[in-house]
Each structure stands twice: as C-alpha cells, then as structure tokens.
Protein backbone atom coordinates (compact mmCIF):
# COMPACT_ATOMS: atom_id res chain seq x y z
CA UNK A 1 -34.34 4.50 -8.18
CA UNK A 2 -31.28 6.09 -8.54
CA UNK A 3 -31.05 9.35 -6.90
CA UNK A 4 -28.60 10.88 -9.66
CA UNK A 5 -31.90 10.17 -12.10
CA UNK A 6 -34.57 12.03 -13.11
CA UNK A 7 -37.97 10.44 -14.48
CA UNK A 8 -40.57 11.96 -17.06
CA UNK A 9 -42.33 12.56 -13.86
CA UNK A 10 -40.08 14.15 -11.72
CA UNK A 11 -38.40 16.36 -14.52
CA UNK A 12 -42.21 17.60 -14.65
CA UNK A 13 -41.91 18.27 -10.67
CA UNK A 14 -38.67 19.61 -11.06
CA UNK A 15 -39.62 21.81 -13.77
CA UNK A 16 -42.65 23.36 -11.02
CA UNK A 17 -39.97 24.17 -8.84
CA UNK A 18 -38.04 25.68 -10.89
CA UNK A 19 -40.81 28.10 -12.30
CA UNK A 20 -43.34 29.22 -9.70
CA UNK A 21 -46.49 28.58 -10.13
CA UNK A 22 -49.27 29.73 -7.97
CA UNK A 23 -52.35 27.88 -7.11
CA UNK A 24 -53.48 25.94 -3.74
CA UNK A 25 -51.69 27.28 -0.33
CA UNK A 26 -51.59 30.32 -0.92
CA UNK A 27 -52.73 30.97 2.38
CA UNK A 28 -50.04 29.43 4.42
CA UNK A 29 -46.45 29.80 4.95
CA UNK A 30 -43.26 28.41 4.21
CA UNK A 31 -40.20 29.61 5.93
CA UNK A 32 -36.51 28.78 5.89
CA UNK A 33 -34.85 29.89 8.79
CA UNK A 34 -30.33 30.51 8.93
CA UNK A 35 -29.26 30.51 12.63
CA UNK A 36 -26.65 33.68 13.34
CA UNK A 37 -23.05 33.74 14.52
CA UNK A 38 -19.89 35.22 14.98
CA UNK A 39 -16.45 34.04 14.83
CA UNK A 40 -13.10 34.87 14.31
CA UNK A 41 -11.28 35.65 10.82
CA UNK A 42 -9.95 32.72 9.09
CA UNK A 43 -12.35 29.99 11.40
CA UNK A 44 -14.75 28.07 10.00
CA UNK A 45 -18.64 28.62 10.93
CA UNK A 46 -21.73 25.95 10.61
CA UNK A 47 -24.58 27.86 9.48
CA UNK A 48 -27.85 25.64 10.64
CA UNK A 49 -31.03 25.99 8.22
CA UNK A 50 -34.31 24.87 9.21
CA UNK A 51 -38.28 24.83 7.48
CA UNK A 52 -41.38 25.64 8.76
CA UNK A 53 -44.46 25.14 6.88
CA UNK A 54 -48.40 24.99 7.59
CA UNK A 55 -49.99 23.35 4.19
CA UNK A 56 -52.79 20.78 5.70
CA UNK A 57 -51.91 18.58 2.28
CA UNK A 58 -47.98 18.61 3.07
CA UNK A 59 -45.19 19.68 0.65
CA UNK A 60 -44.48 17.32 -1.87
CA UNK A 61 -40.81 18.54 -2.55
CA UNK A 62 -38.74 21.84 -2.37
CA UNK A 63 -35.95 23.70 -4.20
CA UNK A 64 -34.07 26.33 -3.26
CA UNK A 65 -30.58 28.67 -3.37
CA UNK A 66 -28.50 29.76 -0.55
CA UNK A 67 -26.36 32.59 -1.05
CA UNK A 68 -23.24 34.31 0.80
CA UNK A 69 -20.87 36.87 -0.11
CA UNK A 70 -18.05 35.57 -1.75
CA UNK A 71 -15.66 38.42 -0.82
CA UNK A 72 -15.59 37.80 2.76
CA UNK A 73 -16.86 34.26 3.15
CA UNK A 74 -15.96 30.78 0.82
CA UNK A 75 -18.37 27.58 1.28
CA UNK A 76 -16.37 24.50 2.77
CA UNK A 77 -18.84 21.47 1.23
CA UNK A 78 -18.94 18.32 3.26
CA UNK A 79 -17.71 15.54 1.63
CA UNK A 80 -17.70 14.28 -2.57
CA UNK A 81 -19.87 14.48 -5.22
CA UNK A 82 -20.96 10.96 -4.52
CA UNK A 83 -22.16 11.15 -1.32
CA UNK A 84 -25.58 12.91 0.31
CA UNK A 85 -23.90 15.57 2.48
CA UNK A 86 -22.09 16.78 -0.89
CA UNK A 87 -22.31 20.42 -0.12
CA UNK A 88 -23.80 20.73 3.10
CA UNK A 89 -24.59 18.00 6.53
CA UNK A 90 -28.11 17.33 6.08
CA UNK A 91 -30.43 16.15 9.04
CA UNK A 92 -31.95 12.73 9.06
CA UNK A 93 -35.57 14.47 8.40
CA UNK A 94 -34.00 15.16 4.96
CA UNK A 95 -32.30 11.69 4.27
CA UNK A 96 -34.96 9.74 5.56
CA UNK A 97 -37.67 11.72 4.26
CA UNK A 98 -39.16 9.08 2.13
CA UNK A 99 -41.51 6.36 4.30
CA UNK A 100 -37.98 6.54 6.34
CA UNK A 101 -35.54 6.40 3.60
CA UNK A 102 -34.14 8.97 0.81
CA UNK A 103 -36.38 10.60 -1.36
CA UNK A 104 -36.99 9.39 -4.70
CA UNK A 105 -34.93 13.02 -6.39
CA UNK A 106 -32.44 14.78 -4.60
CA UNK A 107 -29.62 17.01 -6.31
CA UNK A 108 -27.67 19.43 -4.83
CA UNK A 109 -25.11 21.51 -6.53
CA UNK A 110 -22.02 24.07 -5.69
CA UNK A 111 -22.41 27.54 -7.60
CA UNK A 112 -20.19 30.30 -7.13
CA UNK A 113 -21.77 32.61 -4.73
CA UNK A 114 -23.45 29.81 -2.68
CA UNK A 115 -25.66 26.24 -3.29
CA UNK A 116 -28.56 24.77 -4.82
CA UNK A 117 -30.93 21.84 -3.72
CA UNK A 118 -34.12 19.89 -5.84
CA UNK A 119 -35.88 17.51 -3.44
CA UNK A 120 -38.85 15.48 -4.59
CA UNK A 121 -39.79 12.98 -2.06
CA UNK A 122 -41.92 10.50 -4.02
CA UNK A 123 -42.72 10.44 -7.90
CA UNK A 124 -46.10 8.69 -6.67
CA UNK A 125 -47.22 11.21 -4.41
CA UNK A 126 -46.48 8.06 -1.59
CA UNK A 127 -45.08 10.06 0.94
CA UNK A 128 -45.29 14.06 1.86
CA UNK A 129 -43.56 16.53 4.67
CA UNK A 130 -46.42 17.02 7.09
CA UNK A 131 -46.78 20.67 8.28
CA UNK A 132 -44.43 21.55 11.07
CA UNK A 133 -41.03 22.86 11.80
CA UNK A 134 -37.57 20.59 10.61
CA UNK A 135 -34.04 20.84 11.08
CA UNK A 136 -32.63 20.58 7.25
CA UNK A 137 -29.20 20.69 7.88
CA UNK A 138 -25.88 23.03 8.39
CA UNK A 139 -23.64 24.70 5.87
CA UNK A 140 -19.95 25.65 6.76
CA UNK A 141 -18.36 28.56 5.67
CA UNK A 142 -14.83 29.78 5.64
CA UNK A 143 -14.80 33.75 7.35
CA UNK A 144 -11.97 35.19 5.01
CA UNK A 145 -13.18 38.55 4.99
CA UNK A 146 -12.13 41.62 7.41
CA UNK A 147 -12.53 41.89 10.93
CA UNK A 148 -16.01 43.40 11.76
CA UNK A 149 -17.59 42.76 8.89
CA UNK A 150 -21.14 41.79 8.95
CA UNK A 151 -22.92 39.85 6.03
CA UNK A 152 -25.92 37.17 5.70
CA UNK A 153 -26.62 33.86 4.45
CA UNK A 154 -30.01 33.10 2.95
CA UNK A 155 -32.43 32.06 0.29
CA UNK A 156 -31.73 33.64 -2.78
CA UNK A 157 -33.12 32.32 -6.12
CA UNK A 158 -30.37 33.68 -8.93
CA UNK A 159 -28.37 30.27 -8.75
CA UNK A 160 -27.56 28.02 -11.45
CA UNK A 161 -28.37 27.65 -15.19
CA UNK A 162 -31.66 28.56 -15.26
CA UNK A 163 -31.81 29.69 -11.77
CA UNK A 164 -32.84 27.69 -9.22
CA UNK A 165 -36.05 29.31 -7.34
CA UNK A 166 -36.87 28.76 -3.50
CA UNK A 167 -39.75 27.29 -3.42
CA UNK A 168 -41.80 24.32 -1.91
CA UNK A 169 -44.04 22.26 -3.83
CA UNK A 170 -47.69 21.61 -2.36
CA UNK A 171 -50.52 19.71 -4.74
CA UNK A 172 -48.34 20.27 -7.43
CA UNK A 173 -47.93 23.81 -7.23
CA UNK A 174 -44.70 26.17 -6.39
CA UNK A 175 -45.43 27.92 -3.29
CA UNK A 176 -42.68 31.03 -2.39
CA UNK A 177 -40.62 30.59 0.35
CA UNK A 178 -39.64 33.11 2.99
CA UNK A 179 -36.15 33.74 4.15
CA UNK A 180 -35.10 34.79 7.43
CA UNK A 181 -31.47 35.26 6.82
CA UNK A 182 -28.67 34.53 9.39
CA UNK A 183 -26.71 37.50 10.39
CA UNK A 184 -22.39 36.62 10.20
CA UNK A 185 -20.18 38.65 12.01
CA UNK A 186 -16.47 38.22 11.66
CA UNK A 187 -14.53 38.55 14.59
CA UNK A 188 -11.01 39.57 15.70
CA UNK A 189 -8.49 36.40 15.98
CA UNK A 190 -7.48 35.88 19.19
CA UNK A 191 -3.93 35.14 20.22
CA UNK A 192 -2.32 32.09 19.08
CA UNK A 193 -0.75 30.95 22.79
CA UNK A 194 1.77 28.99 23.04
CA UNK A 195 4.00 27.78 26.07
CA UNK A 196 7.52 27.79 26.59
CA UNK A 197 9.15 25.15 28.99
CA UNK A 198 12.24 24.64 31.40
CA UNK A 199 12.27 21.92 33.82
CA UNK A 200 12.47 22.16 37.40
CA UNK A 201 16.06 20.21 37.27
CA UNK A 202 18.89 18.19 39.42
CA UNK A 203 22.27 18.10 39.16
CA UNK A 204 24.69 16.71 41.09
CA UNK A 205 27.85 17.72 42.06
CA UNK A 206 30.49 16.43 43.98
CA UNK A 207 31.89 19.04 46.89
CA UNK A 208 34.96 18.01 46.60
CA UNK A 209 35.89 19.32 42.83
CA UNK A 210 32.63 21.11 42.46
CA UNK A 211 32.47 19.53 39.08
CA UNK A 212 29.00 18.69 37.01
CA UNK A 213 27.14 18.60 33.63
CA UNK A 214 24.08 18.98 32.47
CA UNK A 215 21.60 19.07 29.73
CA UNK A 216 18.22 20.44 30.12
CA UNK A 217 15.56 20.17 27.27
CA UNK A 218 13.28 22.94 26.61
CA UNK A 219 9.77 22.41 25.25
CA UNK A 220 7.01 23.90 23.18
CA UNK A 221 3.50 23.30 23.67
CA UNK A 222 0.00 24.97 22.02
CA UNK A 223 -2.99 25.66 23.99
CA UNK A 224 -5.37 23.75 22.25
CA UNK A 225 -8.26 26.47 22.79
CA UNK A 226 -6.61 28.19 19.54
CA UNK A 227 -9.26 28.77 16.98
CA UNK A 228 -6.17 27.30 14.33
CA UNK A 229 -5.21 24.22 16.92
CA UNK A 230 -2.72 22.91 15.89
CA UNK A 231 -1.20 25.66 14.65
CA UNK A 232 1.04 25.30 11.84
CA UNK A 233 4.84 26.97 12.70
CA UNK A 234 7.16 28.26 10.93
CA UNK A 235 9.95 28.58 13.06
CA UNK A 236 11.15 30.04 16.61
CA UNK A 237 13.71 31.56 18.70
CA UNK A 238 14.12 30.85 22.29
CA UNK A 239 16.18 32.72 25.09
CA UNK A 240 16.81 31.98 28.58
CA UNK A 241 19.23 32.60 31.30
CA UNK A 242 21.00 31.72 34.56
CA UNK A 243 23.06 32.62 37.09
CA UNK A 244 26.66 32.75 35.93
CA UNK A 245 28.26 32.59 39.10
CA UNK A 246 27.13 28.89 39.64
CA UNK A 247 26.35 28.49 35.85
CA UNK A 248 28.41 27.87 32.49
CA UNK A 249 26.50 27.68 29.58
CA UNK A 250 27.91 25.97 26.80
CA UNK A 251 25.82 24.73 24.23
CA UNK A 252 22.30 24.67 22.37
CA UNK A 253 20.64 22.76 19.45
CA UNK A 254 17.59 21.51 18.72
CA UNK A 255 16.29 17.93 19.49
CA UNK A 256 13.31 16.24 18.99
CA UNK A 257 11.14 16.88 16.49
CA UNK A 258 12.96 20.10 15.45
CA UNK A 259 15.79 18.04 14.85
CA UNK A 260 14.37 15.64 12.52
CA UNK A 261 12.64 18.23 10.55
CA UNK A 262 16.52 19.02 9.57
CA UNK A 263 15.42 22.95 9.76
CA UNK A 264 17.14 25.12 6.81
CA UNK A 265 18.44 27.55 9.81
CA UNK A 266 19.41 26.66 13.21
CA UNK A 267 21.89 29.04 14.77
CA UNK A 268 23.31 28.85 18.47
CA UNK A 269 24.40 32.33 20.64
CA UNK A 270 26.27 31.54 23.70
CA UNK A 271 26.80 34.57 26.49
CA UNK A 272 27.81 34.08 30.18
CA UNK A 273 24.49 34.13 31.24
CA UNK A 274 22.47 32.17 29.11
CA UNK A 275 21.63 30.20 25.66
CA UNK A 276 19.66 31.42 22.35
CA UNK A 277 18.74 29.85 19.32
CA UNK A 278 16.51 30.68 16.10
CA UNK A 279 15.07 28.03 14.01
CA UNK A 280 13.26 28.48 10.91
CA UNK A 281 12.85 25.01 9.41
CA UNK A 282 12.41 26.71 5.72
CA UNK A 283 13.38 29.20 3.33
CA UNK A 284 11.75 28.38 0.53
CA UNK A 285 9.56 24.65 0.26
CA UNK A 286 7.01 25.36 2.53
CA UNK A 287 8.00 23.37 5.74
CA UNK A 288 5.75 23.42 9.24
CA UNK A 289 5.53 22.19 12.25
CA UNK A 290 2.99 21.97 15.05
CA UNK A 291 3.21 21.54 18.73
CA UNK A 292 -0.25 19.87 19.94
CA UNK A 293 1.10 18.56 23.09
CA UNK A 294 4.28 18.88 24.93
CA UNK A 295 7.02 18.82 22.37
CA UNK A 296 10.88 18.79 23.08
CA UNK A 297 12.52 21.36 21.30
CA UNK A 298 15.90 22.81 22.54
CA UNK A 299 18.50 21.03 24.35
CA UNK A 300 20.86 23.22 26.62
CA UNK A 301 23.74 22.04 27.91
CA UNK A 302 26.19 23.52 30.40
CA UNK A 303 28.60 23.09 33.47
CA UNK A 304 28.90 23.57 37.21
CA UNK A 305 31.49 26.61 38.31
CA UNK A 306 34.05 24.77 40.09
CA UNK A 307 35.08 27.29 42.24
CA UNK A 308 31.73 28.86 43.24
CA UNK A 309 30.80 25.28 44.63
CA UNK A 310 33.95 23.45 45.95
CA UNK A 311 33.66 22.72 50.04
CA UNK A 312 29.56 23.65 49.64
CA UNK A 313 27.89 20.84 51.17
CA UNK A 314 24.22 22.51 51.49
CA UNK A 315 23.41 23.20 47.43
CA UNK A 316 21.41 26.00 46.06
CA UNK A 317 18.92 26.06 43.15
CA UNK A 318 19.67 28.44 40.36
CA UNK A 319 16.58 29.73 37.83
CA UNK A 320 16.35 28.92 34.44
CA UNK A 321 14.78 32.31 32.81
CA UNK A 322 13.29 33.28 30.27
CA UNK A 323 14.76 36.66 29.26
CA UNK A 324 15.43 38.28 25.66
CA UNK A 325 19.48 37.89 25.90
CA UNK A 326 22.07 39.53 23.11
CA UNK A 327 22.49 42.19 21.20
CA UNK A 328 20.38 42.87 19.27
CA UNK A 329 18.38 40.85 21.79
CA UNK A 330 16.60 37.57 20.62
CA UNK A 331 13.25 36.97 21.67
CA UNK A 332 11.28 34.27 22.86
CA UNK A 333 8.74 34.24 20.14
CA UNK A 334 6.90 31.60 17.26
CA UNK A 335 6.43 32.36 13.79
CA UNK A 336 3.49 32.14 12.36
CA UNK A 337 2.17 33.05 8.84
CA UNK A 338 4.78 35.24 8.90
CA UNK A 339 4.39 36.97 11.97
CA UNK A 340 5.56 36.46 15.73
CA UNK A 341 3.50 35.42 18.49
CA UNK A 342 4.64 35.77 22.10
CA UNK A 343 4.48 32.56 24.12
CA UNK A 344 3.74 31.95 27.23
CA UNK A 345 7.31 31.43 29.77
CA UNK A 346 7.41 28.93 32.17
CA UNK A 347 10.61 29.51 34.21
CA UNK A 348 12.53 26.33 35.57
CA UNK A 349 15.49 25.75 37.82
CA UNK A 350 18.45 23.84 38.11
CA UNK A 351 19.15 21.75 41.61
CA UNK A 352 22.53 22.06 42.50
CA UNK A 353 22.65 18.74 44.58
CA UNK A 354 26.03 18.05 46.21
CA UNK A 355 26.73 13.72 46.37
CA UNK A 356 29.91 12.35 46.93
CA UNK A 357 28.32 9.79 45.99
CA UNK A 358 26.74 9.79 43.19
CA UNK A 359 22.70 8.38 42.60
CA UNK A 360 22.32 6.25 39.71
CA UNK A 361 20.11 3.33 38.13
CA UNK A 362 21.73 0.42 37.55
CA UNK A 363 21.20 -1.17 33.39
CA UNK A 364 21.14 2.71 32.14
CA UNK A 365 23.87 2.65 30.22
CA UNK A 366 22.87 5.39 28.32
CA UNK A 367 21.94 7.87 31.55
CA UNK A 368 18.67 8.91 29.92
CA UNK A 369 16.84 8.02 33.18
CA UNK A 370 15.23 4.78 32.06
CA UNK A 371 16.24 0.92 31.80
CA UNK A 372 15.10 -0.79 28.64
CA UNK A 373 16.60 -2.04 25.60
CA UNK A 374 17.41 1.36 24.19
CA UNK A 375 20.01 0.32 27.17
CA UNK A 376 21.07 -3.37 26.13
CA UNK A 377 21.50 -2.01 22.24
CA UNK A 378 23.88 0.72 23.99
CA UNK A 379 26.07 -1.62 25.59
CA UNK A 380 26.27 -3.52 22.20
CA UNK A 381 26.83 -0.57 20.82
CA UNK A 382 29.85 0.66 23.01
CA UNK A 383 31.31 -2.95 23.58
CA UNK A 384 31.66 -3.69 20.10
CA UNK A 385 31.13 -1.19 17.84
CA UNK A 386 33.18 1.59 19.17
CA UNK A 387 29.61 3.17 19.61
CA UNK A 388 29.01 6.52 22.46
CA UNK A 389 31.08 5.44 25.84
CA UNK A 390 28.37 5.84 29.10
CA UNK A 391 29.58 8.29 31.60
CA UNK A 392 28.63 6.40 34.55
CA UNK A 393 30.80 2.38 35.23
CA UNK A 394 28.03 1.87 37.82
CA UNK A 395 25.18 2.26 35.63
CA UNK A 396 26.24 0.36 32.58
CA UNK A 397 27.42 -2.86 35.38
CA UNK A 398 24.06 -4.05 34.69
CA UNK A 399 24.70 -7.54 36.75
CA UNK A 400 26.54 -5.82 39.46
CA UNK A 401 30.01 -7.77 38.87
CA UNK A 402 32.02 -5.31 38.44
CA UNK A 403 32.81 -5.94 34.80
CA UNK A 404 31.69 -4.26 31.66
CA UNK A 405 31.15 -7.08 29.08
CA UNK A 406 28.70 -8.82 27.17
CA UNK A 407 27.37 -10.63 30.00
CA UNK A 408 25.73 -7.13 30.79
CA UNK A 409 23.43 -6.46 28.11
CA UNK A 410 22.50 -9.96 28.15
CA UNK A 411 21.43 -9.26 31.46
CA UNK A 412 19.46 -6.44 31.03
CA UNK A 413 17.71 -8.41 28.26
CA UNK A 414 16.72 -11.35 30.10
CA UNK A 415 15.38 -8.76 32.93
CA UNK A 416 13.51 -6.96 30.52
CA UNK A 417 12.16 -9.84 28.03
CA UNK A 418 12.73 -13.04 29.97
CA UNK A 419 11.46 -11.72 33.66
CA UNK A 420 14.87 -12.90 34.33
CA UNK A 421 16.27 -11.03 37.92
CA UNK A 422 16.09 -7.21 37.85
CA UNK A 423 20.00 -5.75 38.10
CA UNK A 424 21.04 -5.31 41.70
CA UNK A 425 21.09 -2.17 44.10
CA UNK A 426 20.04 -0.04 43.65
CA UNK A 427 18.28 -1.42 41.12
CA UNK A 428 16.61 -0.38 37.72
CA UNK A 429 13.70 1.71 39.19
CA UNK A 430 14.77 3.80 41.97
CA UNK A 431 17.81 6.27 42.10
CA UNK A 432 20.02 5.22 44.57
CA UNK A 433 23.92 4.04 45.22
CA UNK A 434 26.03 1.05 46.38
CA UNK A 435 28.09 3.04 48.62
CA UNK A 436 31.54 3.40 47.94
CA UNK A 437 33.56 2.30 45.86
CA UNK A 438 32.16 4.43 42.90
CA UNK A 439 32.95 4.43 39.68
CA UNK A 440 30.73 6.77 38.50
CA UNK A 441 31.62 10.07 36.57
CA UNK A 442 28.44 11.50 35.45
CA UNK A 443 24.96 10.69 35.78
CA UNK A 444 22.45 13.56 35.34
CA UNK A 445 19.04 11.55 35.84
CA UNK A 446 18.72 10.98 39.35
C-alpha cells in the first residue's frame, strides 16, 4: 500500500490519534525524549528525539507535534515531499518498523511553529512496537535568534487543521504522551579566521648591476573549523611591507580567482615601503567568494635597489610584512556580511640571492617554475603569434642548440607526450645552469 493513502481502517486509527481516547494502559508510560544543545547564532543544530514506552501489548501507532519558537529558531526539513525523511532524518526503527519494512501509514507534515507525524504500523494489527526505548530520529533547526537566548523543543499538540495530538496508540486506544523537552541555547559566533599569506621567496640578482624582479603572490585561506566554512566573502584589502633600502615596490593586482571573478572594485596604493589593495567584487548583484583552501589572491611585483646591492656577493633576506600602510591606513581585513574580520598574518621574506649566473630550468619558457605544455603552447605563442616574449634565452632553448625555433616546442612536446629525451642540463626538473655563456635575463623560479 501506498504510504501517501489512507484506508477505511486506518482513517479510523488515525482518527484515535487524533482524539484521545482513554481506555487500556493507563498504567504505563509513554515518553518522548529531545536531547539538549547549544550552538552558535546562525549554525544549524540536530535535535535527536527518542520513545520510551512500557505497554505489555505494544503500541500500535503514534502521532504527535513538535514545536519550537519561531522567533529565534526556523526548521531546516531534510529532503522533498516525496521522500521519508521529508521533515526530519528518521532512524531505521521508524522506517523499518513494519515486519522490517515501512509501516503501512506514515504522514508527516511542516506547520508553522514546528511538525507533525501519523504512524500506523499495520492496518491488520500484524506487527506492533514492543515496549522499550527507540531512537526516532533528529530534527535540524536554524538558531536565528539572539545570543543567549534559551528556548525548547518538544511535544506540543496545537499543530495542524484539527490539531494533531501526541499520543501513542495501544489496543486501539490513545494513550498521552509525556514530553521531556530539549533545552536550546544560542551561543556567541566565534571568529571567522582567516589566513593571510607571503611566501618565503628567492630572487636572484646579479652583483655586478645589482639588478632583479620579482613577483610574489599572496594568498587567502579559511580555517575550516568556522561554524560558516566556507565562508562566503565579500571582498578584502591587503597590506604589507618591506624594506625599501633593498626593496622597490611597484605593482599589485589581483590574480587567481579574484581575478576571474572580474571584482566591481580593485584599486592599487603604491608607497616606498610596501603594496595595498582593496577588492570588493560587488556593488550591487550579490557576488561572493570563498577561500576553502589555499587560494592565490594578490600578485606583488617589485625590483631590486641597484645601488644597495652592486659588489654584495653574500645576499640578505628582506621580510615581507604585514603592516596597515597609508594614510588613512588600509588594513588587512575580509568582509563579511558586511563587516570586517581580522585575519590571521603570516609574514614571508624575499631571498636576495646573488648569481652571476643565473639558475634556470630548461623547456620553461614561460618562467612559472614548471615544464609542461603550458610551455610548448608559449613558444608557439611567442614564435608565431607575436604572443608574451620569455625573459630567460636559456630556458625557452628547450633542445639545448642554441636556437629559438620551432624545433623547440616540438621538443618539449615529444619529452612530455612521446617520452621522447628530457631537454638537456640542467634539465627540466632541477634548477641549475650550463655555465657560461648565459643568455639569461630574468628567471625568478629557481
């Protein structure tokens, strides 16, 4: 039978549940039972329910109402209308409560201010719940209302049209059932955390002219203990520093997915000492973004001082900082639901590295610190397209002949698709050099 249909027999059952009527078992007790918790405003809970009952002839079905306060907490049902964990997750003893399968009437129902449920297990009397103590099920509920507040979930019997009464059903009669109510507390949210990222960074420069370039990409990353994980964002500004003796900044922007969210708002401030940007990524159309693992960001670029470096064959490193820079200063903050959250700042550093000769991997052409075909298309690119030129001869020579043609990406394609021969020293794995002579004017990954 259909569980969506009723027969003469079970609208007569139904109609006992509905209107108590009091007869046989008396004497024993029926008891649904709401576990307690606390958690913070805005989470969702799960609010287990159990029954306990001690009728020697077992309950032949059950109907009750569970109520909750709308004003500070909204049921979340389970799934669709269609399916048996409709409004709440109910247990196996409930879906297989029939000789092991469903029972013969089950109906549940949403009503503002909480949920109804009419169970009969068997039209024929087949099949009863023995006395004992089940697990029915959990309920979730939305915690909307203000911090501190305390409210209850439990059987209440002024749901629906007529109202649903909480009762079970024992030899045909309605038997009362208690409620021990579960006790809500709403809590205070805790932070949001997030983390803010600089590398630990090299860059070489060559002694001689004290010359180098950089860019250094700057991350985001949520903890994913949030209550909200992941967090939806709004927007962000970053701010971080060096040291401007050694250090030039010159630009920032975002990359990444920042970048392809195409954010409404995206504005640069370069000082001596440092790089800041603010992002939103909307004004209006609701736009967000969320940062569940480590998520690029920001990419800073900037240049060597000459002059502080030129004759220093030792190298230094210089920090990358996290500092509120400007005036009025910008912050190192994320915005969300309107407000800013302080992230957590993890400092980096920039190597300066002095090399003559420079370090490189031979096949990557496009100096992003890995050889594959992103490589071979940017040799294509460059060769015949007038694409990007590659800062470093040595690196785009993929076959080592000292020629820049197509015989290089065809190379690097063989190597990578063909398990042709890898390209020659130093190779496509390892940094590393040929020794001199170098044709090499920047390469930042090694």
């Amino acid at each position: 039978m259909n569980l969506m249909q009723l027969s003469s027999r079970g609208l007569v059952l139904l109609i006992l549940m509905l209107v108590p009527v009091f007869g046989s078992g008396m004497g024993d007790s029926y008891t649904m039972t709401f576990s307690d918790g606390a958690a913070p405003q805005g989470s969702v809970l799960s609010v287990s329910f159990s029954f306990e009952h001690s009728a020697p002839t077992g309950v032949q079905g059950f109907s009750f109402g569970v109520c909750h306060d709308t004003t500070v907490m909204t049921l979340e049902p389970e799934g669709s209308p269609t399916d048996f964990d409709y409004v709440v997750d109910w247990a196996s003893t409930v879906e297989e409560i029939k000789l092991g399968g469903p029972p013969d009437f089950f109906q549940q129902n949403e009503e503002f201010g909480g949920w109804t449920v009419g169970c009969v297990i068997c039209f024929t009397s087949c099949d009863v719940l023995t006395g004992g103590t089940y697990t029915f099920g959990s309920a979730n509920y939305r915690l909307d209302g203000p911090i501190g507040t305390i409210t209850s979930v439990g059987l209440c019997s002024t749901l629906g049209t007529p109202p649903v009464s909480s009762v079970a059903v024992v030899q045909g009669a309605s038997m009362p059932m208690n409620s021990i109510d579960g006790e809500i507390e709403i809590l205070e949210q805790p932070p949001v955390l997030f983390q803010f990222t600089a590398p630990e960074q090299r860059v070489n420069y060559n002694p001689i002219d004290g010359e180098a370039t950089f860019d250094v990409t700057l991350t985001i990353t949520e903890d994913s203990s949030n209550s909200t994980y992941p967090t939806p964002t709004q927007g962000f500004s970053m701010s971080i520093s060096s040291d401007p003796i050694y250090i030039t900044p010159t630009a920032a922007s975002t990359t990444g997915p920042v970048a392809a969210s195409n954010p409404a708002f995206a504005q640069e401030q370069i000082t001596s000492s440092g790089w800041m940007i603010g992002v939103v990524y909307a004004f209006q159309v609701p736009v967000f973004l969320e940062f569940p693992t480590e998520t690029d960001a920001v990419e800073i670029s900037g240049s060597t001082v000459a002059s502080a470096l030129i004759g220093d064959g030792i190298g230094l490193f210089v920090p990358l900082h996290w500092e509120s820079l400007g005036t009025p200063p910008i912050h190192n903050v994320v915005t969300v639901n309107n407000g800013s959250i302080t992230p957590i700042l993890d400092d980096g550093h920039l190597e300066l590295h002095p090399q003559t000769i420079k370090d490189f991997k031979r096949g990557d052409s496009n100096g992003d610190g890995v050889v594959n075909v992103a490589d071979a298309i940017w040799s294509l690119q460059e060769i015949f397209n007038s694409g990007s030129p590659g800062t470093c001869f040595d690196a785009k020579d993929s076959n080592g002949d000292t020629l820049y043609d197509i015989g290089d990406p065809i190379w690097l394609i063989t190597y990578i698709f063909s398990s042709g021969p890898a390209p020659p020293t130093p190779g496509p794995v390892e940094c590393g050099n040929d020794g001199e002579p170098q044709d090499c004017e920047i390469y930042n990954a090694c």
